[in-house]
C-alpha atoms as a PDB file:
ATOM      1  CA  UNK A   1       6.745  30.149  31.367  1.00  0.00           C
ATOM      2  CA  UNK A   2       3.141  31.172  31.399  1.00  0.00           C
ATOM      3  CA  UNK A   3       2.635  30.559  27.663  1.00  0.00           C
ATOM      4  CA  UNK A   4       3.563  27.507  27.923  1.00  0.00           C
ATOM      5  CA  UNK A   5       1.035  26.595  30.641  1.00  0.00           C
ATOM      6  CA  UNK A   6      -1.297  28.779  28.680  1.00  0.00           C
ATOM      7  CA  UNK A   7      -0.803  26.003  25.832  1.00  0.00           C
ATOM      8  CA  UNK A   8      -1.924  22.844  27.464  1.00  0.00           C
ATOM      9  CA  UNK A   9      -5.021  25.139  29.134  1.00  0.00           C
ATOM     10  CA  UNK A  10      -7.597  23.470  26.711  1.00  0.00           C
ATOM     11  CA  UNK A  11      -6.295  20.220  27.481  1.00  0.00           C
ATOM     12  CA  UNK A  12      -7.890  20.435  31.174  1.00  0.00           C
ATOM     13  CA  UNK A  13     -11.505  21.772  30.036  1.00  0.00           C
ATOM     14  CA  UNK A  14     -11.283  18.889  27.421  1.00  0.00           C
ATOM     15  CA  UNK A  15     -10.645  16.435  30.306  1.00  0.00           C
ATOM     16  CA  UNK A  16     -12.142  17.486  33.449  1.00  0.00           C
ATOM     17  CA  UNK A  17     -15.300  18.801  31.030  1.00  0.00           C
ATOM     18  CA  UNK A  18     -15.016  22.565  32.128  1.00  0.00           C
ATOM     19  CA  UNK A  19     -14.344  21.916  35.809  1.00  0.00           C
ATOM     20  CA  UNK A  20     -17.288  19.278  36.416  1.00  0.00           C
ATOM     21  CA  UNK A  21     -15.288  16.477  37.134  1.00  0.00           C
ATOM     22  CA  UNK A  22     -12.952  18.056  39.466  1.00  0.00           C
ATOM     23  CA  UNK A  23     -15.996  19.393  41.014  1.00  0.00           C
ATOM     24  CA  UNK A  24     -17.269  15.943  41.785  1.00  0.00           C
ATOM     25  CA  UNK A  25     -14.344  14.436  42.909  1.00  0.00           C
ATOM     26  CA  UNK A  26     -13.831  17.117  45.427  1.00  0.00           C
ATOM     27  CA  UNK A  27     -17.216  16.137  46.630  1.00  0.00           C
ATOM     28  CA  UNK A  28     -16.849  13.012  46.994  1.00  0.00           C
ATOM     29  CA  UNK A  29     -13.557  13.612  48.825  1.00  0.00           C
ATOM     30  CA  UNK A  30     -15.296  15.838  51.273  1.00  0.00           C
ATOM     31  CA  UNK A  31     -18.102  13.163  51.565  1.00  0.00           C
ATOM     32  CA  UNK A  32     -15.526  10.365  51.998  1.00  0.00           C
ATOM     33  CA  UNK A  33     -12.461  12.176  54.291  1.00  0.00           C
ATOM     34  CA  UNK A  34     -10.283  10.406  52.056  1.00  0.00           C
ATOM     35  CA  UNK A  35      -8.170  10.413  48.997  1.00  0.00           C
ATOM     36  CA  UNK A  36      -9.779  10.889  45.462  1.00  0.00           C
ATOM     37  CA  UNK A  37      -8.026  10.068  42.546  1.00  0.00           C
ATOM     38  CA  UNK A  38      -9.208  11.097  38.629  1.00  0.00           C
ATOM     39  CA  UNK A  39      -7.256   8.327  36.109  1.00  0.00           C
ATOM     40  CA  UNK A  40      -6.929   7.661  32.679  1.00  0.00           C
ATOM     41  CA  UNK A  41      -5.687   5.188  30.419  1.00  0.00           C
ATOM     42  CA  UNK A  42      -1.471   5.824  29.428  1.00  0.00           C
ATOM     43  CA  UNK A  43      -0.723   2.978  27.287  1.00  0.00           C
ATOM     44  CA  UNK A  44      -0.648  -0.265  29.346  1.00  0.00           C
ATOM     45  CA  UNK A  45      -1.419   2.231  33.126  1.00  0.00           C
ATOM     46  CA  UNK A  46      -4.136   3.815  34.976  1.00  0.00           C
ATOM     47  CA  UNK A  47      -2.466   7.129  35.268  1.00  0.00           C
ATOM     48  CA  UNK A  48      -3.412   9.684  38.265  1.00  0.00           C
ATOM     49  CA  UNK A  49      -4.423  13.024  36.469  1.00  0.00           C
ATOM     50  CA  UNK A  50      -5.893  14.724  39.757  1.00  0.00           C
ATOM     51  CA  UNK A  51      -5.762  13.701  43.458  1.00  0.00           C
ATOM     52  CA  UNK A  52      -7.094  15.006  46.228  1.00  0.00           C
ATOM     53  CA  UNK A  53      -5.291  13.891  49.183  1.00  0.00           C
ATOM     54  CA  UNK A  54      -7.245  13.081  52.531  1.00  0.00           C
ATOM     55  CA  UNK A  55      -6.100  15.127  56.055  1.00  0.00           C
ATOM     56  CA  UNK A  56      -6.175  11.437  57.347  1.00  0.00           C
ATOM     57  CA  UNK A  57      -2.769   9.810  57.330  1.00  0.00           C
ATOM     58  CA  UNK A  58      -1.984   6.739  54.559  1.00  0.00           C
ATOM     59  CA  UNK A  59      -0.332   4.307  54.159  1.00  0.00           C
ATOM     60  CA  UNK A  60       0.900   5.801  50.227  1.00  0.00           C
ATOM     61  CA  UNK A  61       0.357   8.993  49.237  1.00  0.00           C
ATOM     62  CA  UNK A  62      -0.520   8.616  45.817  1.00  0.00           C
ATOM     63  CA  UNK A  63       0.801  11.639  43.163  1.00  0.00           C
ATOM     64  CA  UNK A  64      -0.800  13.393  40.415  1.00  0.00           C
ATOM     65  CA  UNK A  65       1.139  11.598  37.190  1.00  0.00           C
ATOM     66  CA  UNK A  66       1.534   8.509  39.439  1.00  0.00           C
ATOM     67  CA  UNK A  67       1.025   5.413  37.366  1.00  0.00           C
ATOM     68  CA  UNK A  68      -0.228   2.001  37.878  1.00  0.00           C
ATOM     69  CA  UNK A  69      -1.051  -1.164  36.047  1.00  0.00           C
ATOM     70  CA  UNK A  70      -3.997  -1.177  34.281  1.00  0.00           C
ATOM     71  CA  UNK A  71      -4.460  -5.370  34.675  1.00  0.00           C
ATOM     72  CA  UNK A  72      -3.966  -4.811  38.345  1.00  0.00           C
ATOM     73  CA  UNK A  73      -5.208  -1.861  40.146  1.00  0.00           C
ATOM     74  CA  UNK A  74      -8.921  -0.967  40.732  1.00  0.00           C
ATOM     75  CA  UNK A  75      -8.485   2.374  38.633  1.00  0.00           C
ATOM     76  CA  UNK A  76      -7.206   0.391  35.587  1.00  0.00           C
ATOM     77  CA  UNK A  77      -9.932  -2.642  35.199  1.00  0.00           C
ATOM     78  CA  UNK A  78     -12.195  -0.246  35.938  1.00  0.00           C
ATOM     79  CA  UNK A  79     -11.153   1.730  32.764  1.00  0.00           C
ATOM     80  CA  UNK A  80     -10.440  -1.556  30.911  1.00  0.00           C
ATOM     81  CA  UNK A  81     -14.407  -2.615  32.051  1.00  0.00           C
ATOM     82  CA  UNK A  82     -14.985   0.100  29.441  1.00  0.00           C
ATOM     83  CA  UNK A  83     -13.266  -1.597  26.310  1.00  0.00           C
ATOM     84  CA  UNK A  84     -14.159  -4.205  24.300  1.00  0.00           C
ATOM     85  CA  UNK A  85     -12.809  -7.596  25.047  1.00  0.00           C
ATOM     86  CA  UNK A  86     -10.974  -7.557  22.014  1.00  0.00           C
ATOM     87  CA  UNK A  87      -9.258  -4.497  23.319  1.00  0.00           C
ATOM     88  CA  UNK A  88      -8.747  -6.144  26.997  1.00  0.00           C
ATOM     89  CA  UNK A  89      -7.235  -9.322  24.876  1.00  0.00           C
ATOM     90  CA  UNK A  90      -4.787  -7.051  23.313  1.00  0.00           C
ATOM     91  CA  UNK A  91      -3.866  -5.500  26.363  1.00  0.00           C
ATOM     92  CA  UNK A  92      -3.302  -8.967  28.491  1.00  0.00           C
ATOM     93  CA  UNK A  93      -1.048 -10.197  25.522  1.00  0.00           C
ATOM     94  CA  UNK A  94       1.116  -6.992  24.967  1.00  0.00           C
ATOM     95  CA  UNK A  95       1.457  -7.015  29.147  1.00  0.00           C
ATOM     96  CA  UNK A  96       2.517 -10.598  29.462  1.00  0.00           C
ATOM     97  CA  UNK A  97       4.653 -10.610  26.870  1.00  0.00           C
ATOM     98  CA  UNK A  98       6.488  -7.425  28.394  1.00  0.00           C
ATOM     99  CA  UNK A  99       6.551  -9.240  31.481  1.00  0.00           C
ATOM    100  CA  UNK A 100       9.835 -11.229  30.844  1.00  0.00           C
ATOM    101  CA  UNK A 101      10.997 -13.972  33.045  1.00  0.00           C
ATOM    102  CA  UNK A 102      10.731 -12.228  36.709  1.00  0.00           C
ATOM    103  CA  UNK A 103       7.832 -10.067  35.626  1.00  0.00           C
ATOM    104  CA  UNK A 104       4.085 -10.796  36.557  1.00  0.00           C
ATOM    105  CA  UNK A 105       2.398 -12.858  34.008  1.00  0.00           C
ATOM    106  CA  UNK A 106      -1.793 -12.126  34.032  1.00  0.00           C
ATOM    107  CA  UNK A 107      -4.370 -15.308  33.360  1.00  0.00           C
ATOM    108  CA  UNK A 108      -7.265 -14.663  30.441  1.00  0.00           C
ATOM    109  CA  UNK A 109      -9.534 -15.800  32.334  1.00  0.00           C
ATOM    110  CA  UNK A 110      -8.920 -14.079  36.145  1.00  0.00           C
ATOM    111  CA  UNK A 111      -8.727 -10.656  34.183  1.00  0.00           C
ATOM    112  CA  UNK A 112     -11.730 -11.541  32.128  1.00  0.00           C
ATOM    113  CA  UNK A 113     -13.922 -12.451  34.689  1.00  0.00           C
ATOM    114  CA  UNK A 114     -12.923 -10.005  37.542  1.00  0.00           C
ATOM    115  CA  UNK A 115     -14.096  -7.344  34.151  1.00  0.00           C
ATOM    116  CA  UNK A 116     -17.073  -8.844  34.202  1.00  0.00           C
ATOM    117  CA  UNK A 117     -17.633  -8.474  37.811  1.00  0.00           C
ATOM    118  CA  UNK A 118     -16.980  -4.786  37.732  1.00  0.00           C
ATOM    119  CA  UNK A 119     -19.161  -4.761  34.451  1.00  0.00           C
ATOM    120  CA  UNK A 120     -22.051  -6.091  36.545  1.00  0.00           C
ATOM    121  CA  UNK A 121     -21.225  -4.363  39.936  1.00  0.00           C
ATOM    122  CA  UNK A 122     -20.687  -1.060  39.054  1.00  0.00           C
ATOM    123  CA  UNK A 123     -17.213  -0.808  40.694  1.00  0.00           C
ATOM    124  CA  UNK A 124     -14.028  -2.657  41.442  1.00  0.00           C
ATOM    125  CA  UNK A 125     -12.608  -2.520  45.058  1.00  0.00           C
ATOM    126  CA  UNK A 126      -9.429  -4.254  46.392  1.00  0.00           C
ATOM    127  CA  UNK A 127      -7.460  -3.892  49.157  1.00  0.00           C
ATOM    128  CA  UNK A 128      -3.389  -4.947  49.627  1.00  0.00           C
ATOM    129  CA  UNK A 129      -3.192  -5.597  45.985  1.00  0.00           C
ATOM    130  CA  UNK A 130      -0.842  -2.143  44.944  1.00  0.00           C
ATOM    131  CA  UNK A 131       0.268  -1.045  48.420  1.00  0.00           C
ATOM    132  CA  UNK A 132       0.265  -3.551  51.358  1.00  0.00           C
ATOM    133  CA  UNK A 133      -2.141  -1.326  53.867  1.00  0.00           C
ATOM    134  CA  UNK A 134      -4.166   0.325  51.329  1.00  0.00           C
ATOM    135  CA  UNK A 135      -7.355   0.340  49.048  1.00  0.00           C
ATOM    136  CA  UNK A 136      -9.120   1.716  46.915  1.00  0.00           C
ATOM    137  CA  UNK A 137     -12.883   1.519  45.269  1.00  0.00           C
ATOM    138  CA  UNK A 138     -12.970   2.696  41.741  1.00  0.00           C
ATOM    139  CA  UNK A 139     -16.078   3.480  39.332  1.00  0.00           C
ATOM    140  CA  UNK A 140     -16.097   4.875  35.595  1.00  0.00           C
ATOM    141  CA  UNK A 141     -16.621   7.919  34.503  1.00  0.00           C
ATOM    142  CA  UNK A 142     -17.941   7.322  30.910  1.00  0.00           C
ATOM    143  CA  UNK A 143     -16.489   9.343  28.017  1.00  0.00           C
ATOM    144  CA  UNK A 144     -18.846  12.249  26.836  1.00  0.00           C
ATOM    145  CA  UNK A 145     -18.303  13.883  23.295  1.00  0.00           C
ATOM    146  CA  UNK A 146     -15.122  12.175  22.238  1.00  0.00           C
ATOM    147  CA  UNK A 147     -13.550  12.512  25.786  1.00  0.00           C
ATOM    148  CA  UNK A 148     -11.251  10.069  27.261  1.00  0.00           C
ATOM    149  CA  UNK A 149     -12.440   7.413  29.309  1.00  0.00           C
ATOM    150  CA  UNK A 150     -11.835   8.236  33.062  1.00  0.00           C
ATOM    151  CA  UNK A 151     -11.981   6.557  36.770  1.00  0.00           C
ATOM    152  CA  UNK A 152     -12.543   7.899  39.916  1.00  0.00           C
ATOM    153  CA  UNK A 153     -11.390   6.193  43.046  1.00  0.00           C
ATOM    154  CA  UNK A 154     -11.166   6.590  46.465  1.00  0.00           C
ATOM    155  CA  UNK A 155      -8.170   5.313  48.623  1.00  0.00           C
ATOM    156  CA  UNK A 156      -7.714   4.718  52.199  1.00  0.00           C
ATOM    157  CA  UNK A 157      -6.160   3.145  54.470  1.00  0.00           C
ATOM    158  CA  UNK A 158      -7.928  -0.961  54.706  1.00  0.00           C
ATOM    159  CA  UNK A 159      -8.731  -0.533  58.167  1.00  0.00           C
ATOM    160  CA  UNK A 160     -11.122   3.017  57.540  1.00  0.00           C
ATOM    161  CA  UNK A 161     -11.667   1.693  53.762  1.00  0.00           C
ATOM    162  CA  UNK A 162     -13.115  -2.108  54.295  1.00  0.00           C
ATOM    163  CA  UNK A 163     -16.498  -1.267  56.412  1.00  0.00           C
ATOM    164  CA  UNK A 164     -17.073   1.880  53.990  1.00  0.00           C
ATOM    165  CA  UNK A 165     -17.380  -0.269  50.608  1.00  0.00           C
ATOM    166  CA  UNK A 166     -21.108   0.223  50.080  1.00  0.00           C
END
């Protein structure tokens, strides 16, 4: 019912800081022509808590509430490139040791330095890595006031997405 929407109405100024961030990513999505995602950290997932979706056709067509691994996708390292390594450890042992036998099984050291890279770059981009055909460029939107931590990325299609990275 409406109360119950009513309820969780804080929530979203708490997030999207009274409408600023949504504000931004819907420039950026204008500026771009294609998709804009807002994430945050859910446990061991970058999860989509906004999307704007491109009038270009994808490959995917990423949801709001979508989820994806944090130790894989740009969205999640780039909110992981915001923890302490400690944290990051944590994270890399409770994944692999959910992994089980046919799961995928992350090395210290690849996840530690590809942090580092975004830590120094500003931004983590990959292409194929989530969907075969598809991108995306993340940066960081630091916390403000006790906020969560939060990444914005933009998704396309490689072919439109590759020649657009700086």
């Amino acid at each position: 019912s409406g109360r119950v929407q009513q309820l969780g109405s804080w929530l979203d100024d708490f997030i999207f800081f009274s409408g600023t961030i949504k504000k931004i990513a819907g420039i950026v999505a204008e500026k771009t022509g294609e998709t804009v995602i807002i994430a945050t950290m859910n446990d061991l997932h970058a999860q989509y808590i906004l999307r704007i979706q491109s009038e270009h056709p994808l490959p995917y067509a990423p949801v709001t509430g979508s989820r994806r691994p944090l130790l894989k996708s740009c969205a999640g390292l780039v909110l992981l490139a915001q923890q302490s390594d400690e944290f990051i450890d944590r994270i890399i042992i409770r994944v692999n040791g959910k992994a089980g036998a046919n799961g995928e099984k992350y090395n210290r050291d690849d996840i530690t330095a590809r942090i580092e890279e975004i830590r120094t770059i500003g931004y983590a981009f990959a292409i194929n890595r989530i969907v075969e055909g598809a991108g995306m460029i993340a940066v960081s939107i630091p916390p403000v006031d006790g906020r969560p931590t939060l990444a914005l990325g933009v998704g396309a299609p490689v072919s439109r997405l590759v020649n657009r990275v700086e």
